[in-house]
C-alpha atoms as a PDB file:
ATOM      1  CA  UNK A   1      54.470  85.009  29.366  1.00  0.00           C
ATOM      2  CA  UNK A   2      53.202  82.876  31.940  1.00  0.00           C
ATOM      3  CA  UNK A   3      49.161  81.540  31.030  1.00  0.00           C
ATOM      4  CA  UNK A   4      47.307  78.915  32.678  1.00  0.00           C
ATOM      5  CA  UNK A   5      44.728  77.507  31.070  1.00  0.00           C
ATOM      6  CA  UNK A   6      42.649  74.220  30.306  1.00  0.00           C
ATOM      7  CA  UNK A   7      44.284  73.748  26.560  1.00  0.00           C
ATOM      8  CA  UNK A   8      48.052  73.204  27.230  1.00  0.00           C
ATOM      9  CA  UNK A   9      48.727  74.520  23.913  1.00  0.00           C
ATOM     10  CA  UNK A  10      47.601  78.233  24.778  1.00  0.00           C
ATOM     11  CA  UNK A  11      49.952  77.777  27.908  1.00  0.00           C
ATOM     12  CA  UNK A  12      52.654  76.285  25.433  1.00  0.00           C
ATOM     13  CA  UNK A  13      52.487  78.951  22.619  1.00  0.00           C
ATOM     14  CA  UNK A  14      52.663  81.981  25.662  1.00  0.00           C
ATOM     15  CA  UNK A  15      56.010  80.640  27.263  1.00  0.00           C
ATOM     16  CA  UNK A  16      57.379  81.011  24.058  1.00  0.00           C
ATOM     17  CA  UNK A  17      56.419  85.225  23.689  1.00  0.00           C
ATOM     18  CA  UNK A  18      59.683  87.171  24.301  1.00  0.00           C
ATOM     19  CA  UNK A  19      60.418  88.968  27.425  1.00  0.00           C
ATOM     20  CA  UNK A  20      58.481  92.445  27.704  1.00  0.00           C
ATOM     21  CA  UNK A  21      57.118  92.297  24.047  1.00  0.00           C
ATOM     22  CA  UNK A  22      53.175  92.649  23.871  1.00  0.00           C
ATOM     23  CA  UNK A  23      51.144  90.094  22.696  1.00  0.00           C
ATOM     24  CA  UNK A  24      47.439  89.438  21.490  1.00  0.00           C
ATOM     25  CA  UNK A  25      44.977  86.516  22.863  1.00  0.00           C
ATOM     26  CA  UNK A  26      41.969  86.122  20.014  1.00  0.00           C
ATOM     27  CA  UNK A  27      39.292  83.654  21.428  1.00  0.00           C
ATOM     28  CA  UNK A  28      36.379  82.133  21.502  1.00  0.00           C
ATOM     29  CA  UNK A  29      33.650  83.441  24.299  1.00  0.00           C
ATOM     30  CA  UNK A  30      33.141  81.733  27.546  1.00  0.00           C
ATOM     31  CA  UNK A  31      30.235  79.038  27.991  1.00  0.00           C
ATOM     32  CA  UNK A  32      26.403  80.461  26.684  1.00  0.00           C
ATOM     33  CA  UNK A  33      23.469  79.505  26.928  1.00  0.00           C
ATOM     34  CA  UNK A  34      21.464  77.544  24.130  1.00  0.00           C
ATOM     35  CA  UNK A  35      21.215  79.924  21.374  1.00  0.00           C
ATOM     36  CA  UNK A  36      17.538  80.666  20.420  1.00  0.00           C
ATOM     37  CA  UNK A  37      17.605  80.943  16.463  1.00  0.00           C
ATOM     38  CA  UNK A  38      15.506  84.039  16.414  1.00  0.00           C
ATOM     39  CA  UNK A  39      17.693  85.897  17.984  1.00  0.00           C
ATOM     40  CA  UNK A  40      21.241  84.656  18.202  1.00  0.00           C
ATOM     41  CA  UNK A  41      22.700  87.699  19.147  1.00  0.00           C
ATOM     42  CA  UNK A  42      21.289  87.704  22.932  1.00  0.00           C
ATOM     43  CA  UNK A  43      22.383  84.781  24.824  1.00  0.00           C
ATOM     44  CA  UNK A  44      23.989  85.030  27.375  1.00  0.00           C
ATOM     45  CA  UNK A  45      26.741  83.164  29.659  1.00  0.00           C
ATOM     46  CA  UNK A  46      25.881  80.229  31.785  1.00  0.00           C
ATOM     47  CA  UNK A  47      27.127  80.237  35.535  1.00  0.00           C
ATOM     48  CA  UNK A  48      29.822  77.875  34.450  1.00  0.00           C
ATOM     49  CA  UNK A  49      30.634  80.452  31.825  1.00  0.00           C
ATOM     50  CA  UNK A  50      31.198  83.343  34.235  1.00  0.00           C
ATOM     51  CA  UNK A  51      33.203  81.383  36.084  1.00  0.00           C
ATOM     52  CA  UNK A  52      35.180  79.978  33.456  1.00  0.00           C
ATOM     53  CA  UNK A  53      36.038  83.390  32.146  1.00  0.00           C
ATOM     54  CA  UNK A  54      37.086  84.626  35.178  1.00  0.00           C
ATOM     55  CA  UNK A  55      39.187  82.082  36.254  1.00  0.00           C
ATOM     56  CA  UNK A  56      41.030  83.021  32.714  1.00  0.00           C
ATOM     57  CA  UNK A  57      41.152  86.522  33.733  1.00  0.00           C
ATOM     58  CA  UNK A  58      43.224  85.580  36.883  1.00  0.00           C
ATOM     59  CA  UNK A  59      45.320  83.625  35.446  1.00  0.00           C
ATOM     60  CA  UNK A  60      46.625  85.741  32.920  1.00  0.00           C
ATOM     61  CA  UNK A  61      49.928  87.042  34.604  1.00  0.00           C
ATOM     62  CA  UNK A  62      50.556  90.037  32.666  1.00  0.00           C
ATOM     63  CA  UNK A  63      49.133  93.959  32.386  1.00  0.00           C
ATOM     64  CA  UNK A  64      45.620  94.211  29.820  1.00  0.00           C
ATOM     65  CA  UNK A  65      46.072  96.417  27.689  1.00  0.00           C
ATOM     66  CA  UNK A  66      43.330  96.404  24.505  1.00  0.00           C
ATOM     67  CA  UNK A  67      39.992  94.961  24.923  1.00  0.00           C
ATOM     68  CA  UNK A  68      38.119  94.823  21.383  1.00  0.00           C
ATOM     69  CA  UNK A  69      34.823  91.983  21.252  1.00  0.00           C
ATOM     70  CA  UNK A  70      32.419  90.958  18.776  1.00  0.00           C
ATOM     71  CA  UNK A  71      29.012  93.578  19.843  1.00  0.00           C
ATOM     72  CA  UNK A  72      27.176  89.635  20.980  1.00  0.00           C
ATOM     73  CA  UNK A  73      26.075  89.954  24.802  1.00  0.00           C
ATOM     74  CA  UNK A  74      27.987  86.563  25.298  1.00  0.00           C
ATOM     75  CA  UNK A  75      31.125  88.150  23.787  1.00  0.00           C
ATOM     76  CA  UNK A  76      30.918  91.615  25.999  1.00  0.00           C
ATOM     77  CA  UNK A  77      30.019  89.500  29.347  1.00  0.00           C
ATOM     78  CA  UNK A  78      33.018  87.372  28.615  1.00  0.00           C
ATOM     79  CA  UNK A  79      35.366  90.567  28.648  1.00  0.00           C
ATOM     80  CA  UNK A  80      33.738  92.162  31.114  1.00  0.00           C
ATOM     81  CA  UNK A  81      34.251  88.876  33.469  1.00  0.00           C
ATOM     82  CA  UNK A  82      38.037  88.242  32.300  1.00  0.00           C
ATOM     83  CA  UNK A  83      38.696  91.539  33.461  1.00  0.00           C
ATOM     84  CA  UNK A  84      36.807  91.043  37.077  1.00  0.00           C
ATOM     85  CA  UNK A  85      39.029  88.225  36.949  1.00  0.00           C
ATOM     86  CA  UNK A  86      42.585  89.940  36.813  1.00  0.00           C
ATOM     87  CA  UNK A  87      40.941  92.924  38.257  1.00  0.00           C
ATOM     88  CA  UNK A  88      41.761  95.420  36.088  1.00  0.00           C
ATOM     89  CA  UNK A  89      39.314  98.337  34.378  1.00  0.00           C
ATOM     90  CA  UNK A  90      39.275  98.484  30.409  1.00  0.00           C
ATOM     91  CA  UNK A  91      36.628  99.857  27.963  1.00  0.00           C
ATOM     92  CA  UNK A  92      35.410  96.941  25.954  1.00  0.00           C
ATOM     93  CA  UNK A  93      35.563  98.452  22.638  1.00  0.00           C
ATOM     94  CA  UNK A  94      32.471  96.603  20.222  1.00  0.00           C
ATOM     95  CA  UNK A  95      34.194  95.445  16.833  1.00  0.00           C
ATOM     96  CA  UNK A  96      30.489  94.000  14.994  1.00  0.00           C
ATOM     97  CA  UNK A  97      32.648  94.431  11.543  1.00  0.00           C
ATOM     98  CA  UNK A  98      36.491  93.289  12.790  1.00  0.00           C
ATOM     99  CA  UNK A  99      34.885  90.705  14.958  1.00  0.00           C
ATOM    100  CA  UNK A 100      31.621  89.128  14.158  1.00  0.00           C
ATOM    101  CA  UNK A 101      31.132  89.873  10.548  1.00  0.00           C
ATOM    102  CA  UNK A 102      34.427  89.819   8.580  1.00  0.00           C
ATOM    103  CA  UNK A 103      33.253  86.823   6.421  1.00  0.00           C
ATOM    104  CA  UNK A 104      30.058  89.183   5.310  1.00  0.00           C
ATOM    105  CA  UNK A 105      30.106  91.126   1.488  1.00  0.00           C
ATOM    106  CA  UNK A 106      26.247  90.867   1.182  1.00  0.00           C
ATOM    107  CA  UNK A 107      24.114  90.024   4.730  1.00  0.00           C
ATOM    108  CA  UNK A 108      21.133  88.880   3.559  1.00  0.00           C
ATOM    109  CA  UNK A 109      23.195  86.357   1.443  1.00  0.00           C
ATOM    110  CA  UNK A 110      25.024  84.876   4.139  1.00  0.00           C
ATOM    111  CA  UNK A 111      22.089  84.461   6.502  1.00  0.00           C
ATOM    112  CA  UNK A 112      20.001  82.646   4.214  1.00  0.00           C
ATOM    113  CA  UNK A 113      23.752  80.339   3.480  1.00  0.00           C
ATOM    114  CA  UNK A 114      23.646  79.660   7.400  1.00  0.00           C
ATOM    115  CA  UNK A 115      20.014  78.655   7.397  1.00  0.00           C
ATOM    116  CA  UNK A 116      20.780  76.653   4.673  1.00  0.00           C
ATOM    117  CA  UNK A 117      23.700  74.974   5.970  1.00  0.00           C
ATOM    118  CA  UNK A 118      21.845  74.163   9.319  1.00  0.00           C
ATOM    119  CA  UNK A 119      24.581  76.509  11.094  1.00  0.00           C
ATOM    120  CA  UNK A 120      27.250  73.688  10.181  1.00  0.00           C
ATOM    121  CA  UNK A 121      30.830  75.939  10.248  1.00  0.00           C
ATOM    122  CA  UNK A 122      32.759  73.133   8.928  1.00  0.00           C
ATOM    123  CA  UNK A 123      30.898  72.690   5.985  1.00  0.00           C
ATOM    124  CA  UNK A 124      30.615  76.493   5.155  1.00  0.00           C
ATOM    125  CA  UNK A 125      34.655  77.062   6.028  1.00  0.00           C
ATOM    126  CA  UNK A 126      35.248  73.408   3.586  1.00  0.00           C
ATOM    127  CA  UNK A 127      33.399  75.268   0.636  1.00  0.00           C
ATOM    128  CA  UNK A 128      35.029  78.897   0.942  1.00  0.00           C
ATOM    129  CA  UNK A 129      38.189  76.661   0.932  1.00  0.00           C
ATOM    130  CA  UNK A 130      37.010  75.243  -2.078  1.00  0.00           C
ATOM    131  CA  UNK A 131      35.215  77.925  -4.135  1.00  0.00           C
ATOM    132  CA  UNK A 132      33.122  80.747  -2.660  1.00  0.00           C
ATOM    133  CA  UNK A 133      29.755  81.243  -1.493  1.00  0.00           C
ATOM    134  CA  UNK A 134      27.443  83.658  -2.162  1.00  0.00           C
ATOM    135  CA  UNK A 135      27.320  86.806   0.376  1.00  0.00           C
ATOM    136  CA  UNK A 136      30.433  85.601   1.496  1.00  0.00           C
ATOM    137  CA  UNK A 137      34.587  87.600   1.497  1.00  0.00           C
ATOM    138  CA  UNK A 138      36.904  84.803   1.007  1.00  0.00           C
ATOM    139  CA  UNK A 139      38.783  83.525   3.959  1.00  0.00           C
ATOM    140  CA  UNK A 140      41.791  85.425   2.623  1.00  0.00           C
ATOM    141  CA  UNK A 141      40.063  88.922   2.821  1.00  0.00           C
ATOM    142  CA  UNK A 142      37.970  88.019   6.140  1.00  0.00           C
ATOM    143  CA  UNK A 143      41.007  87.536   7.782  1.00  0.00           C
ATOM    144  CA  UNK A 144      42.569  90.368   6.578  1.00  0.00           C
ATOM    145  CA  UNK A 145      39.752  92.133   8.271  1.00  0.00           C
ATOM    146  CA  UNK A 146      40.401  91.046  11.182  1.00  0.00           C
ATOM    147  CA  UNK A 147      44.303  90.618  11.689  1.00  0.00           C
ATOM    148  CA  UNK A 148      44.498  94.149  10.570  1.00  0.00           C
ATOM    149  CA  UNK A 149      41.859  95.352  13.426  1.00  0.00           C
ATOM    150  CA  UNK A 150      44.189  93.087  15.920  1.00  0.00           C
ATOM    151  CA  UNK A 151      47.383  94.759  15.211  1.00  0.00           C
ATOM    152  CA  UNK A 152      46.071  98.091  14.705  1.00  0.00           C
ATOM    153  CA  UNK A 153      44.650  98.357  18.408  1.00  0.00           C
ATOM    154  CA  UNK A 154      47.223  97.656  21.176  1.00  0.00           C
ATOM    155  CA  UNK A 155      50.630  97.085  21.064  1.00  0.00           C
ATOM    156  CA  UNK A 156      52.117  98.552  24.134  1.00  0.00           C
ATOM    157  CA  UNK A 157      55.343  96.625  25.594  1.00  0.00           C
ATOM    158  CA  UNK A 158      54.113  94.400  28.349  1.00  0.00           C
ATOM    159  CA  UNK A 159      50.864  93.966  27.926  1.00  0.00           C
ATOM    160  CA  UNK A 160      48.264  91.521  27.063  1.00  0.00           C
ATOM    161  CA  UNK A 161      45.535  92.639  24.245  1.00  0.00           C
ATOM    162  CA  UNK A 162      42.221  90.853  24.197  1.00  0.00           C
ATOM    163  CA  UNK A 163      39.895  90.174  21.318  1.00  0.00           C
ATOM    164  CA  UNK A 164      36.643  88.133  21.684  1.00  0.00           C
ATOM    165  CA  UNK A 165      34.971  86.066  18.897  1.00  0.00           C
ATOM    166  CA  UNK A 166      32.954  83.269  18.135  1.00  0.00           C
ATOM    167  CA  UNK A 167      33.993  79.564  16.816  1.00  0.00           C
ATOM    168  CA  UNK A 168      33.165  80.479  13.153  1.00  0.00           C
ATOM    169  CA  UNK A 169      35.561  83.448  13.186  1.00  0.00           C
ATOM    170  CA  UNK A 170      38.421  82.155  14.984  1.00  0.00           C
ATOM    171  CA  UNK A 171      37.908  78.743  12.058  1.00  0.00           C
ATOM    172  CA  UNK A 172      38.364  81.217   9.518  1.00  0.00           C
ATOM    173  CA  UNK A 173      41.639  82.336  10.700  1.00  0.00           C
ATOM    174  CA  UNK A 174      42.404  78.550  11.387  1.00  0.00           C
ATOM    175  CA  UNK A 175      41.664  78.156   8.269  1.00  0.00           C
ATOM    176  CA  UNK A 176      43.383  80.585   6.826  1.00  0.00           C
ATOM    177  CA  UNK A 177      47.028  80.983   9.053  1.00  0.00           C
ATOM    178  CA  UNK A 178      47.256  77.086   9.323  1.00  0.00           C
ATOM    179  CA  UNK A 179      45.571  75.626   5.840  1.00  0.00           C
ATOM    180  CA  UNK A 180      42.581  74.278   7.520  1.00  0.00           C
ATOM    181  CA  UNK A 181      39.156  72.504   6.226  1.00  0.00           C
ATOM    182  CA  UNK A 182      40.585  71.719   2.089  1.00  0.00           C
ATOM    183  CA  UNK A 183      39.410  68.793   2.797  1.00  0.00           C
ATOM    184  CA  UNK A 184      36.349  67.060   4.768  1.00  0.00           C
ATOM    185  CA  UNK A 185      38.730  65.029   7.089  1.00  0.00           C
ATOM    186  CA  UNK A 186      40.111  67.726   8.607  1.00  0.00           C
ATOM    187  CA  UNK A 187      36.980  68.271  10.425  1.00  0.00           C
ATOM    188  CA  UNK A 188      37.134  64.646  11.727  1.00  0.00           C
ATOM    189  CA  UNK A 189      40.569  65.085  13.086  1.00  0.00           C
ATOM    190  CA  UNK A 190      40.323  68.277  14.224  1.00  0.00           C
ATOM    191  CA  UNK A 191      37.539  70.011  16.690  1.00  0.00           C
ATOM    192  CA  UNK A 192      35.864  73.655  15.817  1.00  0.00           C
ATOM    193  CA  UNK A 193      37.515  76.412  18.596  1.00  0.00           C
ATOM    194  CA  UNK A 194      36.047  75.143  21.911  1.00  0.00           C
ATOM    195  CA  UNK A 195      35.155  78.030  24.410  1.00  0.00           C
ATOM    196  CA  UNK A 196      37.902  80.419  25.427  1.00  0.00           C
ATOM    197  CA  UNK A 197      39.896  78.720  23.484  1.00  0.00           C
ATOM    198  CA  UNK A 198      42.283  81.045  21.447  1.00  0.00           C
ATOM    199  CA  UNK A 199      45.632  82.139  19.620  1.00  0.00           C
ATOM    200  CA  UNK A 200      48.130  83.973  20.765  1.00  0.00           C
ATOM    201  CA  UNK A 201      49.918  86.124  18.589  1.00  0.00           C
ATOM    202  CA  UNK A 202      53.058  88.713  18.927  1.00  0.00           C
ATOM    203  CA  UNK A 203      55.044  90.725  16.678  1.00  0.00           C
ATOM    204  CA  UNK A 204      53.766  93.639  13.913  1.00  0.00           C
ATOM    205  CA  UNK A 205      51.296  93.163  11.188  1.00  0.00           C
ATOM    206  CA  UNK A 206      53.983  92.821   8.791  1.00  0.00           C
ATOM    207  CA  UNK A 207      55.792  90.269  10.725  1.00  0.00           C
ATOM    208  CA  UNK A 208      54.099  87.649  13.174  1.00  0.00           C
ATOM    209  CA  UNK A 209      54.161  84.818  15.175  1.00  0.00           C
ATOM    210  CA  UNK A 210      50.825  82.875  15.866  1.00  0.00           C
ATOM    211  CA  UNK A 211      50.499  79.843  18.299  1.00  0.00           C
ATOM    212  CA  UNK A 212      47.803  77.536  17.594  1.00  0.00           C
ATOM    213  CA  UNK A 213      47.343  73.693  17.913  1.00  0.00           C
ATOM    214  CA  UNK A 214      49.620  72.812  15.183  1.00  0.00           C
ATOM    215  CA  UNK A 215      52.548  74.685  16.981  1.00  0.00           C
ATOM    216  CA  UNK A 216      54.099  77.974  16.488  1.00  0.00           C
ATOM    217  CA  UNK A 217      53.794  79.570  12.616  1.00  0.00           C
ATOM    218  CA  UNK A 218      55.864  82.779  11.687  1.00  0.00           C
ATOM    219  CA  UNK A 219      54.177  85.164   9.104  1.00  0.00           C
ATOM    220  CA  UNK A 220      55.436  88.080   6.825  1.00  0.00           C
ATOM    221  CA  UNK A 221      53.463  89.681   4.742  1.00  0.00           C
ATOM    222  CA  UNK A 222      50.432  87.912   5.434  1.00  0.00           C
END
């Protein structure tokens, strides 16, 4: 598969997918606005951010197939501007469970843990590595959540499925797929998911490649 983008390793890790075999892009949204903490639900992208996300689009030289995104207005506008980009019509289908709240058991719980935290991801994804929090699935079962939602929706030959989260979501399968955040340095050597930045994944739930920074990582039985 044949990707350009601004992190080489995204274009490394989809030169590697085999010929006609479908594969699955989960990233971050495009460029946002400042988030207002009373509502962070509603921003929306920046001009840069449109841009940015459709530039993706075109460059993506293969047929969309799935398009699943966290129910976030930043998150839709993203897929809705990708696929202006490569010019292709696809329902966006809203995944608020798969895609914005896998890490949630209890709400309430984990919003007052955010507040608490100051919104700092690496210091919430170091202490589920480490223990558990309240309100919170471990990273094992949140990624469960959503790896099965990914390979469950898709999977035609030849084609490209989308899935659109945030930075907190795509650490947890970091996290999780590459043992990521056990320990506080790995946060110093390694940057959260920057926007539209993603993984690319291929194969069947039971049996997987994902490309990441580290390289390529082949699962079974995950």
């Amino acid at each position: 598969m044949k990707l350009i983008s601004i992190y080489e390793h995204m274009e490394k890790g989809a030169a590697k997918i085999p010929n006609n075999a479908n594969c699955k892009i989960i990233f971050r949204h495009s460029i946002r606005e400042s988030i207002d903490l009373g509502d962070i639900r509603k921003a929306i992208l920046t001009n840069e951010g449109i841009e940015f996300a459709r530039s993706f689009g075109r460059n993506i030289k293969y047929r969309i197939g799935f398009v699943g995104s966290s129910s976030c207005e930043r998150n839709i506008q993203t897929c809705e501007e990708i696929l202006n980009g490569c010019g292709y019509t696809r329902p966006i289908n809203q995944a608020k469970n798969e895609l914005e709240l896998p890490q949630v058991s209890n709400r309430e719980l984990t919003d007052k843990i955010f507040k608490n935290y100051q919104f700092e991801n690496a210091r919430i994804i170091y202490e589920l590595n480490n223990g558990a929090l309240p309100g919170f699935n471990s990273l094992g079962k949140a990624s469960n959540i959503m790896l099965d939602y990914i390979f469950d929706n898709g999977n035609i030959e030849n084609t490209v499925d989308l899935f659109c989260t945030h930075d907190f979501q795509m650490a947890i399968l970091y996290a999780y797929l590459f043992d990521f955040g056990k320990i506080k340095d790995d946060f110093i050597k390694n940057k959260c998911p920057m926007m539209l930045e993603g993984m690319i994944m291929w194969g069947a739930r039971n049996h997987f490649w994902c490309s990441w920074r580290n390289g390529v990582k082949e699962f079974i039985n995950t």
